[in-house]
PDB file of N, CA and C in Angstrom:
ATOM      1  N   UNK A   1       0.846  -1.180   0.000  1.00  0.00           N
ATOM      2  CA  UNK A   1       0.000   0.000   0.000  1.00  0.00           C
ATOM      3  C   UNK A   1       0.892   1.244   0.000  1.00  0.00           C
ATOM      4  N   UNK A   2       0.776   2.033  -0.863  1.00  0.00           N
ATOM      5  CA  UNK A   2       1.453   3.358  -0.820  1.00  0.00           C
ATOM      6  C   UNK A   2       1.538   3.953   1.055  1.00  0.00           C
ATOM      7  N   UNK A   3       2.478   5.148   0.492  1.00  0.00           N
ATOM      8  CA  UNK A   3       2.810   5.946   1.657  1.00  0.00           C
ATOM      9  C   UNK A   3       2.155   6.912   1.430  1.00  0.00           C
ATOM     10  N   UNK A   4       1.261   7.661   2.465  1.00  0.00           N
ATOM     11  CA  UNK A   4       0.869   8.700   2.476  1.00  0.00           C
ATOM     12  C   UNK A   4       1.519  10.279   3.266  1.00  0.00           C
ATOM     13  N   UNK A   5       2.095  11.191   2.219  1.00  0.00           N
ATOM     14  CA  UNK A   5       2.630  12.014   3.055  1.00  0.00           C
ATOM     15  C   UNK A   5       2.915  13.726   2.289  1.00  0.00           C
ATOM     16  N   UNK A   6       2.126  14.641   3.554  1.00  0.00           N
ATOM     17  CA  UNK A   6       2.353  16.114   3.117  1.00  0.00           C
ATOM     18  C   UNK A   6       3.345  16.293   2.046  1.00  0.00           C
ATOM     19  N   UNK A   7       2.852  17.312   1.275  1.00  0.00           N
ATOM     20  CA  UNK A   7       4.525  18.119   0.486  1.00  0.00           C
ATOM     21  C   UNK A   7       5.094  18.571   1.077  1.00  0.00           C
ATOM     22  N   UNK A   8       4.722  19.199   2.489  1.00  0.00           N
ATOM     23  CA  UNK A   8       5.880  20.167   3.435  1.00  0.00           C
ATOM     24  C   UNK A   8       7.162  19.282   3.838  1.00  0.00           C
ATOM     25  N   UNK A   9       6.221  17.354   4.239  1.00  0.00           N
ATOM     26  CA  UNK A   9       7.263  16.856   4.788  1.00  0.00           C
ATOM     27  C   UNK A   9       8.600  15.917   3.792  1.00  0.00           C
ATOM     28  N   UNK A  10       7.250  15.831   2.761  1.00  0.00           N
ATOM     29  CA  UNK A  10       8.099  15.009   1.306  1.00  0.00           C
ATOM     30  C   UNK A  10       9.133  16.313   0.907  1.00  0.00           C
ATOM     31  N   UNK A  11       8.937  17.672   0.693  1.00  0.00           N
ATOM     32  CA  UNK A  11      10.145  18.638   0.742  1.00  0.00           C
ATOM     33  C   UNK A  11      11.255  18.554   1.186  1.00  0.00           C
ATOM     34  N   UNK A  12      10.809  17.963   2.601  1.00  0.00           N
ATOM     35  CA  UNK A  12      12.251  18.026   3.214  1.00  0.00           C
ATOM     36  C   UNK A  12      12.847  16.750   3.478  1.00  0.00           C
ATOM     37  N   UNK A  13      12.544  15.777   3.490  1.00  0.00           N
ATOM     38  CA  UNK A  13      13.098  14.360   2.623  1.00  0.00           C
ATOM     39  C   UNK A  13      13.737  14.546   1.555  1.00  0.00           C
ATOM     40  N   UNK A  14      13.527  15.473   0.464  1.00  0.00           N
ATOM     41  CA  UNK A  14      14.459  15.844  -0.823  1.00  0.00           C
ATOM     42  C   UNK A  14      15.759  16.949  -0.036  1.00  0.00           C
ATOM     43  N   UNK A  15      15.556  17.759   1.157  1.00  0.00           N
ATOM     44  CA  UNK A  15      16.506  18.788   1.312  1.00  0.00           C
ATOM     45  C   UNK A  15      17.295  17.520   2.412  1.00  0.00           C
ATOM     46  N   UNK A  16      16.878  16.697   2.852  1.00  0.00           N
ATOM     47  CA  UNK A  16      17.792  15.866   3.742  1.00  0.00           C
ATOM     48  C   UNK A  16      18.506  14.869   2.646  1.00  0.00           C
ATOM     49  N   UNK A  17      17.896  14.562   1.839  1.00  0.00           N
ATOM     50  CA  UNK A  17      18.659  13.632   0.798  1.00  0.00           C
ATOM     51  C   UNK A  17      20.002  15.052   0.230  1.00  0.00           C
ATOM     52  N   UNK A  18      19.800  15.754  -0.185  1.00  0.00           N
ATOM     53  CA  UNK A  18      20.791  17.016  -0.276  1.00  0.00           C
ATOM     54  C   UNK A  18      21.512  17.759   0.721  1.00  0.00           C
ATOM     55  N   UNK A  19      21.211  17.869   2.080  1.00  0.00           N
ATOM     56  CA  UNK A  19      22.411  17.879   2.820  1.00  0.00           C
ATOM     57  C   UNK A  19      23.077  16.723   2.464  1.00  0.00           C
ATOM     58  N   UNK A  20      22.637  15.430   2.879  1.00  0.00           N
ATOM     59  CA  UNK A  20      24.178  14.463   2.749  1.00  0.00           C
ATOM     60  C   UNK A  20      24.976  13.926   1.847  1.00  0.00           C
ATOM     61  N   UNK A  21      24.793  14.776   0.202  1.00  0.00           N
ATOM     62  CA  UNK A  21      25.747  15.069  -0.555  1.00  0.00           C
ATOM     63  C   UNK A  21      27.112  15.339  -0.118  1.00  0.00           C
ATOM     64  N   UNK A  22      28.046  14.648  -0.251  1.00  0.00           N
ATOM     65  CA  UNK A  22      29.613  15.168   0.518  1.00  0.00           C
ATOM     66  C   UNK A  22      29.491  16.965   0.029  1.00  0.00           C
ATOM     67  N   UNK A  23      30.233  17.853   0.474  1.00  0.00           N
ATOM     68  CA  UNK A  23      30.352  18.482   0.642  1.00  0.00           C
ATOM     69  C   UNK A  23      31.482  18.645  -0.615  1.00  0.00           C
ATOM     70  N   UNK A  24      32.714  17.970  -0.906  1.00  0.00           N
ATOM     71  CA  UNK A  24      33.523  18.399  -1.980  1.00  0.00           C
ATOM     72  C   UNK A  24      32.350  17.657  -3.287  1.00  0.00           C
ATOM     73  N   UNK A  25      31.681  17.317  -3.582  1.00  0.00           N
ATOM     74  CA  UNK A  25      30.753  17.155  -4.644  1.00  0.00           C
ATOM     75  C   UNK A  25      29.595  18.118  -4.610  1.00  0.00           C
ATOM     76  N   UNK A  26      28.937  18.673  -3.681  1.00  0.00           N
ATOM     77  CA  UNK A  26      27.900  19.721  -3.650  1.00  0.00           C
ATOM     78  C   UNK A  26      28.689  20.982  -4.284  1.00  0.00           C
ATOM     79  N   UNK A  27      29.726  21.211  -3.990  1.00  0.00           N
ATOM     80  CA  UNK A  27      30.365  22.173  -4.328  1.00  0.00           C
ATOM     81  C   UNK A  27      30.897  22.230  -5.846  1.00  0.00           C
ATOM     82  N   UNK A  28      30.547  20.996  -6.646  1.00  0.00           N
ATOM     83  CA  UNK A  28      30.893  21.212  -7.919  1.00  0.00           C
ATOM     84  C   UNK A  28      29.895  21.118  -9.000  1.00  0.00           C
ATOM     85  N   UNK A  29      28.878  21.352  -8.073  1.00  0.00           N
ATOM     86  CA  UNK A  29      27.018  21.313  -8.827  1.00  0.00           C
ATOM     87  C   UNK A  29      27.460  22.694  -9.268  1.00  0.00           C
ATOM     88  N   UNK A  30      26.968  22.874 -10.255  1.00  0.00           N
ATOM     89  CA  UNK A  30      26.884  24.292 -10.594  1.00  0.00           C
ATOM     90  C   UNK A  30      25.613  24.356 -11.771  1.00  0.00           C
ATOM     91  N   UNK A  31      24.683  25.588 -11.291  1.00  0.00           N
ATOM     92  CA  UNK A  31      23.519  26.116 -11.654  1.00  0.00           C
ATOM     93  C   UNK A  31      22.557  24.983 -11.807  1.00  0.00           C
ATOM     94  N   UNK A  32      22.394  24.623 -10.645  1.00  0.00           N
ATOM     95  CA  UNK A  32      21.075  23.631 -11.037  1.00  0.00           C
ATOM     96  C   UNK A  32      20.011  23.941 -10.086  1.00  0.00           C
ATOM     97  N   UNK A  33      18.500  24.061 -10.493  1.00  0.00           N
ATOM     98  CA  UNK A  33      18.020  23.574  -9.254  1.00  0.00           C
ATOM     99  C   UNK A  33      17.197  22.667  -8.561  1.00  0.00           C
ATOM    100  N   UNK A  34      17.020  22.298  -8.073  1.00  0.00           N
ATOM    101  CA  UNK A  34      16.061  20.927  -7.582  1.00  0.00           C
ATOM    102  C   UNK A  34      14.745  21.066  -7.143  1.00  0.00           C
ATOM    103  N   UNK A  35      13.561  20.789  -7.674  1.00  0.00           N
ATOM    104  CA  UNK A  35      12.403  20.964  -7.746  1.00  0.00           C
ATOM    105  C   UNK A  35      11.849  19.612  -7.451  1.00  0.00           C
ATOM    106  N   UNK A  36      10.626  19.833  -6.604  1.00  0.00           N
ATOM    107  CA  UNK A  36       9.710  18.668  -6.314  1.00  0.00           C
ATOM    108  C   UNK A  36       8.256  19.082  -7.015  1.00  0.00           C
ATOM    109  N   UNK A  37       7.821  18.104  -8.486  1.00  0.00           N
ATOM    110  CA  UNK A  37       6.467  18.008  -8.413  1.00  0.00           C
ATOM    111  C   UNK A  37       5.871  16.970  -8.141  1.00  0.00           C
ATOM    112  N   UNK A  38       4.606  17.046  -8.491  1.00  0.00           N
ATOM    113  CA  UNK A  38       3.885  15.677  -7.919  1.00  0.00           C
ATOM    114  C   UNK A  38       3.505  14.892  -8.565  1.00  0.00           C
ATOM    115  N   UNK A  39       3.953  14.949 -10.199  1.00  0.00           N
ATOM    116  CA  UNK A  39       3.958  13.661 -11.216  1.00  0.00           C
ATOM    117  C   UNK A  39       4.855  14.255 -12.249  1.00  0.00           C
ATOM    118  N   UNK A  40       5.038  13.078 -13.206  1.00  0.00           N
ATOM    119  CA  UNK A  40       6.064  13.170 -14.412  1.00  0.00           C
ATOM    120  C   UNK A  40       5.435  13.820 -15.425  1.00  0.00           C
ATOM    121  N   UNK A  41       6.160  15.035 -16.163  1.00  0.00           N
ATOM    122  CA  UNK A  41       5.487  15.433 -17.312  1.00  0.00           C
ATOM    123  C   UNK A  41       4.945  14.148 -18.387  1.00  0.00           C
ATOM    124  N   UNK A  42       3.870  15.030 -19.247  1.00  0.00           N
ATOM    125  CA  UNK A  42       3.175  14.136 -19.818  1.00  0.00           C
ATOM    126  C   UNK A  42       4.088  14.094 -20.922  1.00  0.00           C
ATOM    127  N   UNK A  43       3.915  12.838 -21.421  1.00  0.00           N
ATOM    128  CA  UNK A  43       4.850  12.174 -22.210  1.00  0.00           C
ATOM    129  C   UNK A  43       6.145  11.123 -21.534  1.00  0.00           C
ATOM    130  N   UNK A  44       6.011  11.255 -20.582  1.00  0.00           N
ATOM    131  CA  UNK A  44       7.277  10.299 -19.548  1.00  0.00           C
ATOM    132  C   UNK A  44       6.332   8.953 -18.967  1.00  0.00           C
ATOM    133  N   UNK A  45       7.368   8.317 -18.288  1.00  0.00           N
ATOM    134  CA  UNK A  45       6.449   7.502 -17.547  1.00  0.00           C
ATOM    135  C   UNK A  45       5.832   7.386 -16.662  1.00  0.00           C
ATOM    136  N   UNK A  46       4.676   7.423 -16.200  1.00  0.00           N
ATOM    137  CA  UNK A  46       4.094   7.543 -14.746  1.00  0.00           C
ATOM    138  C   UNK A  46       4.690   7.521 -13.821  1.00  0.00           C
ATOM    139  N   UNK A  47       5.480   6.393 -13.617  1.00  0.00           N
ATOM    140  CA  UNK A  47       6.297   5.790 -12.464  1.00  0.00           C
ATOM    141  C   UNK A  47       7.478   6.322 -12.464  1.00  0.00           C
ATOM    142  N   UNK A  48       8.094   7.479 -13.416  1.00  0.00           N
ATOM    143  CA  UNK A  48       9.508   8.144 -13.268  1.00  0.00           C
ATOM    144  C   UNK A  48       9.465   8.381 -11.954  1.00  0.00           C
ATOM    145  N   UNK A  49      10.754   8.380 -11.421  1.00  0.00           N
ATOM    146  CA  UNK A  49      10.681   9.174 -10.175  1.00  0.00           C
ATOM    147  C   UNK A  49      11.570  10.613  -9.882  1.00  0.00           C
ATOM    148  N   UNK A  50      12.446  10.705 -11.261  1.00  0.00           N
ATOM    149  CA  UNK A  50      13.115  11.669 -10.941  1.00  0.00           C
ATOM    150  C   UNK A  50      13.256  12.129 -12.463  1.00  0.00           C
ATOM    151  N   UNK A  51      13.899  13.431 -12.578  1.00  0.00           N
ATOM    152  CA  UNK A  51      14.410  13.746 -13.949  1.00  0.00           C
ATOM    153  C   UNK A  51      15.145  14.827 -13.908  1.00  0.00           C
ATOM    154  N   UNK A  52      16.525  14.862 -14.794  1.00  0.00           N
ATOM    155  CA  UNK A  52      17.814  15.435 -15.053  1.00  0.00           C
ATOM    156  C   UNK A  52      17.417  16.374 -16.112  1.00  0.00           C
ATOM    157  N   UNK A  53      17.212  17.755 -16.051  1.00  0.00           N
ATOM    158  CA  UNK A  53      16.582  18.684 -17.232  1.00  0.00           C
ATOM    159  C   UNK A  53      17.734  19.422 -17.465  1.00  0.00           C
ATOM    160  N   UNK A  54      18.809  19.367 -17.889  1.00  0.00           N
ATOM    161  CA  UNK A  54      20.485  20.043 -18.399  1.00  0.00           C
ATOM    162  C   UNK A  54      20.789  19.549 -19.534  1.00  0.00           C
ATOM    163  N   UNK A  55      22.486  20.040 -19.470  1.00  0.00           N
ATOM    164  CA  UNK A  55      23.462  19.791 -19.987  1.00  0.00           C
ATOM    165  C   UNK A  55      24.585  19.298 -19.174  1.00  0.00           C
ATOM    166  N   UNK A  56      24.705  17.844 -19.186  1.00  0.00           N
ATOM    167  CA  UNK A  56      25.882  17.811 -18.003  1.00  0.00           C
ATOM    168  C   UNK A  56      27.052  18.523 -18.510  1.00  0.00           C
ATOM    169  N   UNK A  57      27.951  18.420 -17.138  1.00  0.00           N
ATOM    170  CA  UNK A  57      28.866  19.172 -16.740  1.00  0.00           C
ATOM    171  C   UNK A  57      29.729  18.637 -18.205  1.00  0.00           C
ATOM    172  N   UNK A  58      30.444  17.381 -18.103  1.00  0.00           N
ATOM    173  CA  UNK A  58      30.483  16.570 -18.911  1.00  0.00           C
ATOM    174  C   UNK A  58      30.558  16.963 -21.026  1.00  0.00           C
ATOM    175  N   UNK A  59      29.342  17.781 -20.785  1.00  0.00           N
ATOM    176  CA  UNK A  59      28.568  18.085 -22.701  1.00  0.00           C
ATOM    177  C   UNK A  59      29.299  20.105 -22.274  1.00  0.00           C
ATOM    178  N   UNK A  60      29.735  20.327 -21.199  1.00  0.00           N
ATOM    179  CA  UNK A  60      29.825  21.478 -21.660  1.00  0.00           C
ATOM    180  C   UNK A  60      31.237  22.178 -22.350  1.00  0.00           C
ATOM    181  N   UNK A  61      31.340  23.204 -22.455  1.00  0.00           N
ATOM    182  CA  UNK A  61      32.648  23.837 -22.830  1.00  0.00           C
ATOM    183  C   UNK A  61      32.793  25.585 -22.942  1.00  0.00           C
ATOM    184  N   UNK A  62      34.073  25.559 -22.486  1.00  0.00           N
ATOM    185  CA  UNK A  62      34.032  26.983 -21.580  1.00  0.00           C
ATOM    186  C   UNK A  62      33.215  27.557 -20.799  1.00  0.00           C
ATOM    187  N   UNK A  63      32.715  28.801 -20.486  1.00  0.00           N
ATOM    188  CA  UNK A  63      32.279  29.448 -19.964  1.00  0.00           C
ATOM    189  C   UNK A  63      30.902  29.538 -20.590  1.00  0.00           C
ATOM    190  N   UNK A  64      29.990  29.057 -20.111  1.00  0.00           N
ATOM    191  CA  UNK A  64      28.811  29.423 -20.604  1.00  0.00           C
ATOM    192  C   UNK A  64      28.414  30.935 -20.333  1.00  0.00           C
ATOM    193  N   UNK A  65      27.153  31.984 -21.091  1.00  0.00           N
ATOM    194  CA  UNK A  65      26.986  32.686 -20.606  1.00  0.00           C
ATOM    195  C   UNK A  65      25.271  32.716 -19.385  1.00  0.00           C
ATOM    196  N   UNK A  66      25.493  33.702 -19.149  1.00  0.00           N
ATOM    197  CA  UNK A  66      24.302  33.697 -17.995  1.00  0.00           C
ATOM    198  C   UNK A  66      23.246  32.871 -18.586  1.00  0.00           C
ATOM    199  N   UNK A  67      22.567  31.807 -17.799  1.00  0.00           N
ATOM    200  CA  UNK A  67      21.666  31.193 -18.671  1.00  0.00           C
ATOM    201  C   UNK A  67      20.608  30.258 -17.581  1.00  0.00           C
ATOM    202  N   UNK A  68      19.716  29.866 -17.877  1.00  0.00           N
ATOM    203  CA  UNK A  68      18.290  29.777 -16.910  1.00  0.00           C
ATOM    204  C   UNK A  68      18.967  28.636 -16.205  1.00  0.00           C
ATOM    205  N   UNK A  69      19.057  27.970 -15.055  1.00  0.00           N
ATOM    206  CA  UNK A  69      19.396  26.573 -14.253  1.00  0.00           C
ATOM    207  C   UNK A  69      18.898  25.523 -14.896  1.00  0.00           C
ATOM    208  N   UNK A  70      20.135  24.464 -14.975  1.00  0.00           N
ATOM    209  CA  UNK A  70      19.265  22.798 -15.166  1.00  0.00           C
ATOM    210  C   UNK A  70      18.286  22.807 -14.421  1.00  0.00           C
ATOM    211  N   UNK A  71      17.638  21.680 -13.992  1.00  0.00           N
ATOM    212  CA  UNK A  71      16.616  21.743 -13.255  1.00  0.00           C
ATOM    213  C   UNK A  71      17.000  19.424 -12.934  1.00  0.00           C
ATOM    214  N   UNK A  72      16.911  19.622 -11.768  1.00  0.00           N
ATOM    215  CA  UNK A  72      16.240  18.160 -11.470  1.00  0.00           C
ATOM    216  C   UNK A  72      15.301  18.362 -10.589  1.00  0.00           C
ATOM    217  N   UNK A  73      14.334  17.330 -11.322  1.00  0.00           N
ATOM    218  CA  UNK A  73      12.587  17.375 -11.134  1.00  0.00           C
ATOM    219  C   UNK A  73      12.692  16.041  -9.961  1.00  0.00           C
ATOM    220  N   UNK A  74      12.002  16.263  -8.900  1.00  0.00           N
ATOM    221  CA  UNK A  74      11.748  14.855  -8.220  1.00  0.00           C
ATOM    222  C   UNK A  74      10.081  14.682  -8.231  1.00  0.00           C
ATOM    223  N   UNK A  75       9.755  13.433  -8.391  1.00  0.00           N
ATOM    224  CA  UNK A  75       8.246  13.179  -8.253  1.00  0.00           C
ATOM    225  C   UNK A  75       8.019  12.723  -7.552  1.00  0.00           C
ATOM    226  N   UNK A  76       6.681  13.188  -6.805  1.00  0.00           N
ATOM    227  CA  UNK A  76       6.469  12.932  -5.154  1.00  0.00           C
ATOM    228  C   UNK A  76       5.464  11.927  -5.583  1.00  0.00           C
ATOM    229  N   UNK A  77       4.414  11.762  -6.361  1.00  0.00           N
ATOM    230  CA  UNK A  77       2.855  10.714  -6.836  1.00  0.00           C
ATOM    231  C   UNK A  77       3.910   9.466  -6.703  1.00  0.00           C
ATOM    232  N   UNK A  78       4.662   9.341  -7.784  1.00  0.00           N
ATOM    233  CA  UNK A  78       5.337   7.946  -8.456  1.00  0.00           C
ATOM    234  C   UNK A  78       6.364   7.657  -6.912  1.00  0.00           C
ATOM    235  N   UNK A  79       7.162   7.880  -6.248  1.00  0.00           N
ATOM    236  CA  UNK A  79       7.939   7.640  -5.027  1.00  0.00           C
ATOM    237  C   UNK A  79       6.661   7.321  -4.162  1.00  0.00           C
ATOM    238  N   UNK A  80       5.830   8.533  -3.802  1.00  0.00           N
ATOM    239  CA  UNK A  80       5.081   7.680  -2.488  1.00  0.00           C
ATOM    240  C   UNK A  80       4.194   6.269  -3.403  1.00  0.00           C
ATOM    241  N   UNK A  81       4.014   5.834  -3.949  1.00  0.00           N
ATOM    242  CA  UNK A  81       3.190   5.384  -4.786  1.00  0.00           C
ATOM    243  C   UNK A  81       4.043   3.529  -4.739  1.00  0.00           C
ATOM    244  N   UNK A  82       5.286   3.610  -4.762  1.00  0.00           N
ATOM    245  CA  UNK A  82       6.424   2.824  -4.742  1.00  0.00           C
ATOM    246  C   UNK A  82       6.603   2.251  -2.906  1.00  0.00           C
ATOM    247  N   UNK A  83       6.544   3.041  -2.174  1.00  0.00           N
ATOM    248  CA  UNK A  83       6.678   3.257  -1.617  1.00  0.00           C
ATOM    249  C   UNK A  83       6.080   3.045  -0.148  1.00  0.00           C
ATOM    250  N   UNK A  84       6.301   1.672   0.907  1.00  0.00           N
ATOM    251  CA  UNK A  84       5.244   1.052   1.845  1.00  0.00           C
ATOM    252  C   UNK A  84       5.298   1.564   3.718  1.00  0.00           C
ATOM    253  N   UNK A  85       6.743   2.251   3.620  1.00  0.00           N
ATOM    254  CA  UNK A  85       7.479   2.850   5.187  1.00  0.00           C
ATOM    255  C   UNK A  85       7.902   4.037   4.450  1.00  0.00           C
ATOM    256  N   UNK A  86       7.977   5.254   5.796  1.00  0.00           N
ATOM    257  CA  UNK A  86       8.596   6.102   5.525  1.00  0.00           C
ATOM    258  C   UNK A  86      10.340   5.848   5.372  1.00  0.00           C
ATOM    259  N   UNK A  87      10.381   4.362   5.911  1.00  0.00           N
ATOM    260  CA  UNK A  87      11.954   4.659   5.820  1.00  0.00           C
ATOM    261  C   UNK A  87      12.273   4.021   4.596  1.00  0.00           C
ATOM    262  N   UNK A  88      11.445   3.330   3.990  1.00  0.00           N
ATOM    263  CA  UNK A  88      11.683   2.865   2.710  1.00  0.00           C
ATOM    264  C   UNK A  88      11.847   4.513   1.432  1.00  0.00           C
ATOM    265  N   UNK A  89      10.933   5.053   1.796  1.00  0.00           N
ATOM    266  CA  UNK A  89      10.541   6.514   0.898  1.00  0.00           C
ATOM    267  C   UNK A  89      11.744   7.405   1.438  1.00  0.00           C
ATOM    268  N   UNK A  90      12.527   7.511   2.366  1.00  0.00           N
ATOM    269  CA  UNK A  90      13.717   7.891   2.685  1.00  0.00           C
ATOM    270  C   UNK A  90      14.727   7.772   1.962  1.00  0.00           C
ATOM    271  N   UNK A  91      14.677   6.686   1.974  1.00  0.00           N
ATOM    272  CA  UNK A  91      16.191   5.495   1.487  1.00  0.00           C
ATOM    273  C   UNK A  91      15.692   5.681  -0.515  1.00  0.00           C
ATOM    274  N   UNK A  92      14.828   5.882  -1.076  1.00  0.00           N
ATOM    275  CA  UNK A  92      14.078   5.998  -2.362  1.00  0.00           C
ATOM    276  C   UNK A  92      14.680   7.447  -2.565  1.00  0.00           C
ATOM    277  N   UNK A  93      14.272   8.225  -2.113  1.00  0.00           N
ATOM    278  CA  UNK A  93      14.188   9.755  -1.965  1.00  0.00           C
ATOM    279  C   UNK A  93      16.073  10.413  -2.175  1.00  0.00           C
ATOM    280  N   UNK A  94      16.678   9.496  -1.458  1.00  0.00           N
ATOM    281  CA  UNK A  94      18.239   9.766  -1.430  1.00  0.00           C
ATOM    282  C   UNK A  94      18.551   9.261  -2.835  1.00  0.00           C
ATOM    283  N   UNK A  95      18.352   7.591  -3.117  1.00  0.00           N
ATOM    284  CA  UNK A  95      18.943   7.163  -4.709  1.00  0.00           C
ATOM    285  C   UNK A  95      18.246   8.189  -5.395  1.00  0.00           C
ATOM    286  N   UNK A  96      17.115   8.685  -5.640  1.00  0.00           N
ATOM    287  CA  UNK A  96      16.705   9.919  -6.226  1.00  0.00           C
ATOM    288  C   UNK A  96      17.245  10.410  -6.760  1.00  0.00           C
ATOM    289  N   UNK A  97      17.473  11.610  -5.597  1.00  0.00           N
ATOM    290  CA  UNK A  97      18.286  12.541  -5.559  1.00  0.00           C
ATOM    291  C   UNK A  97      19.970  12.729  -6.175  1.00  0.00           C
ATOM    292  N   UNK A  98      20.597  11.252  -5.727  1.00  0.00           N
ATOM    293  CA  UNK A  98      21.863  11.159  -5.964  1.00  0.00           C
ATOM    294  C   UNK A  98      21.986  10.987  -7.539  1.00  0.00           C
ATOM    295  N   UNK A  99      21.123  10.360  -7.871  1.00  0.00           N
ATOM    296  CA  UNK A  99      20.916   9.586  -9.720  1.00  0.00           C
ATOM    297  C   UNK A  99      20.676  10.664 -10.049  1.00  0.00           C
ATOM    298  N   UNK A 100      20.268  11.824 -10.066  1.00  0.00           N
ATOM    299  CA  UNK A 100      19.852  13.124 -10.198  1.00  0.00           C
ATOM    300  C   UNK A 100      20.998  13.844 -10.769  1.00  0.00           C
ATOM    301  N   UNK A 101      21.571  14.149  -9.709  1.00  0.00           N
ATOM    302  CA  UNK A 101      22.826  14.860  -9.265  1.00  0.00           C
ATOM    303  C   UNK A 101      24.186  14.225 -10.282  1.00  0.00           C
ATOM    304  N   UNK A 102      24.257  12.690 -10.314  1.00  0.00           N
ATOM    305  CA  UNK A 102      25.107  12.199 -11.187  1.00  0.00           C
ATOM    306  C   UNK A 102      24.797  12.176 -12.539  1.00  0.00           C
ATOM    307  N   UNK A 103      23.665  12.436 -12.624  1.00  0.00           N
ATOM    308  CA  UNK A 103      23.348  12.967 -14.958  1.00  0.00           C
ATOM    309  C   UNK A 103      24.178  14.399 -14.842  1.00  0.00           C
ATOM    310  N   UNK A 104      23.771  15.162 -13.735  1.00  0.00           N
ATOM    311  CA  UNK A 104      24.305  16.653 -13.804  1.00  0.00           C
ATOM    312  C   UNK A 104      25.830  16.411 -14.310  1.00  0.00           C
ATOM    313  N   UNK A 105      26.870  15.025 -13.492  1.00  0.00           N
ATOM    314  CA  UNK A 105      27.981  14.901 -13.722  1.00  0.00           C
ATOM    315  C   UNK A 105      28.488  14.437 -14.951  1.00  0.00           C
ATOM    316  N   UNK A 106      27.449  13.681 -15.691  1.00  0.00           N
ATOM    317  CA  UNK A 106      28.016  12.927 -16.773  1.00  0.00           C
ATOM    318  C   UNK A 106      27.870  11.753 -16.620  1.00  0.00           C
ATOM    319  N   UNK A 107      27.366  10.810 -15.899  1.00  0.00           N
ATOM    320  CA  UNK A 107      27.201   9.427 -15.307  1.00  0.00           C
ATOM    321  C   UNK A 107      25.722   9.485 -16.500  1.00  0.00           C
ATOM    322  N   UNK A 108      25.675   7.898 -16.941  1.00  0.00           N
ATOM    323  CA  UNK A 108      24.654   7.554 -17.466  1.00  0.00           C
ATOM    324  C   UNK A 108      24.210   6.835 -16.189  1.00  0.00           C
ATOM    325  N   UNK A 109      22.891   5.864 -16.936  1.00  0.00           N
ATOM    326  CA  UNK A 109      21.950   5.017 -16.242  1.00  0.00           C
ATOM    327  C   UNK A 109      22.700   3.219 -15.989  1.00  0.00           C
ATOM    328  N   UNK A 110      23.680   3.620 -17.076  1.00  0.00           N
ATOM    329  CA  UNK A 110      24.246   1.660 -17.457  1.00  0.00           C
ATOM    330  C   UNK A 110      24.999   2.398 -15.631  1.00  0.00           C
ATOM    331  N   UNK A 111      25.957   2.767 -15.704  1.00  0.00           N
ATOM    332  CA  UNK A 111      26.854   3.176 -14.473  1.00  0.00           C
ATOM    333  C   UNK A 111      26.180   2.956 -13.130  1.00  0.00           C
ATOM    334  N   UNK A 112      25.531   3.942 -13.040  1.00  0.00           N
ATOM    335  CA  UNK A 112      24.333   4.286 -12.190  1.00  0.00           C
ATOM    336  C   UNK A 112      23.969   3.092 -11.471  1.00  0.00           C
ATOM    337  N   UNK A 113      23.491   2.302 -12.222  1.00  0.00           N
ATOM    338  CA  UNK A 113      22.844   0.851 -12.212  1.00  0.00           C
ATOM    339  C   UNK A 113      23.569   0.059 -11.394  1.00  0.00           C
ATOM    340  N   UNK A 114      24.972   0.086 -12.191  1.00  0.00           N
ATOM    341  CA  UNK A 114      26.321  -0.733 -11.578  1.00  0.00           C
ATOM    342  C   UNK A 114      26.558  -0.290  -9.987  1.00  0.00           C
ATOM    343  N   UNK A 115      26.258   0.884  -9.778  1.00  0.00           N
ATOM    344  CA  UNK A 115      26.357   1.448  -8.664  1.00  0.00           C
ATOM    345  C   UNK A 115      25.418   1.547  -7.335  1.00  0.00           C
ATOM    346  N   UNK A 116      24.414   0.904  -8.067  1.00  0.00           N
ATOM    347  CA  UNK A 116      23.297   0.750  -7.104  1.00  0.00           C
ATOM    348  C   UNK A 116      22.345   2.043  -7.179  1.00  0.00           C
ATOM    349  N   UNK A 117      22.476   3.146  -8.054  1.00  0.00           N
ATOM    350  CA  UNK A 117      21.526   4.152  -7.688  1.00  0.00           C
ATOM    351  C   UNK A 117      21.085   4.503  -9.086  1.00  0.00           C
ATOM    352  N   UNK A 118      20.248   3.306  -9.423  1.00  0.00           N
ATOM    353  CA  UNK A 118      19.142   2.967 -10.766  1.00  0.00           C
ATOM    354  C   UNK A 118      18.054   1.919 -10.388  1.00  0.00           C
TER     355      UNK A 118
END
């Protein structure tokens, strides 16, 4: 049976999965920002739970100029939906986040996978 739970508190399940980013890797995010909605745009799959809206670090070159933030999208419907304990939706909420954060780097999904956070 799904988890049932506020956006105030599912918010900050995404900002606790982002404090415990090491600290020398938070620091090499650059212009992104992290957004929680409550389903996958249409055309995706229901059950996405997250999505990488950039250019990784990876595809870029030189100095870009001023320009709008990547964006990683987290979906709160498809996670609680997955999802039977809050500590299960915790532990969900972090691979999230981190699989997120590593498209920003250049990491595909084959990697990812290998790594446990696919």
């Amino acid at each position: 049976m799904p988890i049932e739970m506020d956006a105030d508190r599912f918010d900050a399940l995404v900002d606790q999965a982002l404090d415990e980013i090491p600290d020398e890797l938070a620091a090499l995010v650059q212009n992104v920002v992290v957004l929680v909605e409550d389903e996958p745009p249409e055309g995706e799959p229901a059950d996405l739970l997250g999505l990488y809206d950039g250019v990784a670090l990876t595809e870029r070159w030189g100095t870009p100029p001023v320009e709008l933030p990547d964006r990683i999208l987290v979906f709160r419907g498809p996670l609680l939906d997955m999802c039977e304990t809050e500590e299960e939706l915790v532990e969900e909420v972090r691979i999230t986040v981190v699989h997120e954060i590593a498209h920003h780097f250049g990491i595909d999904d084959a990697r990812l996978h290998d790594l446990g956070y696919a």
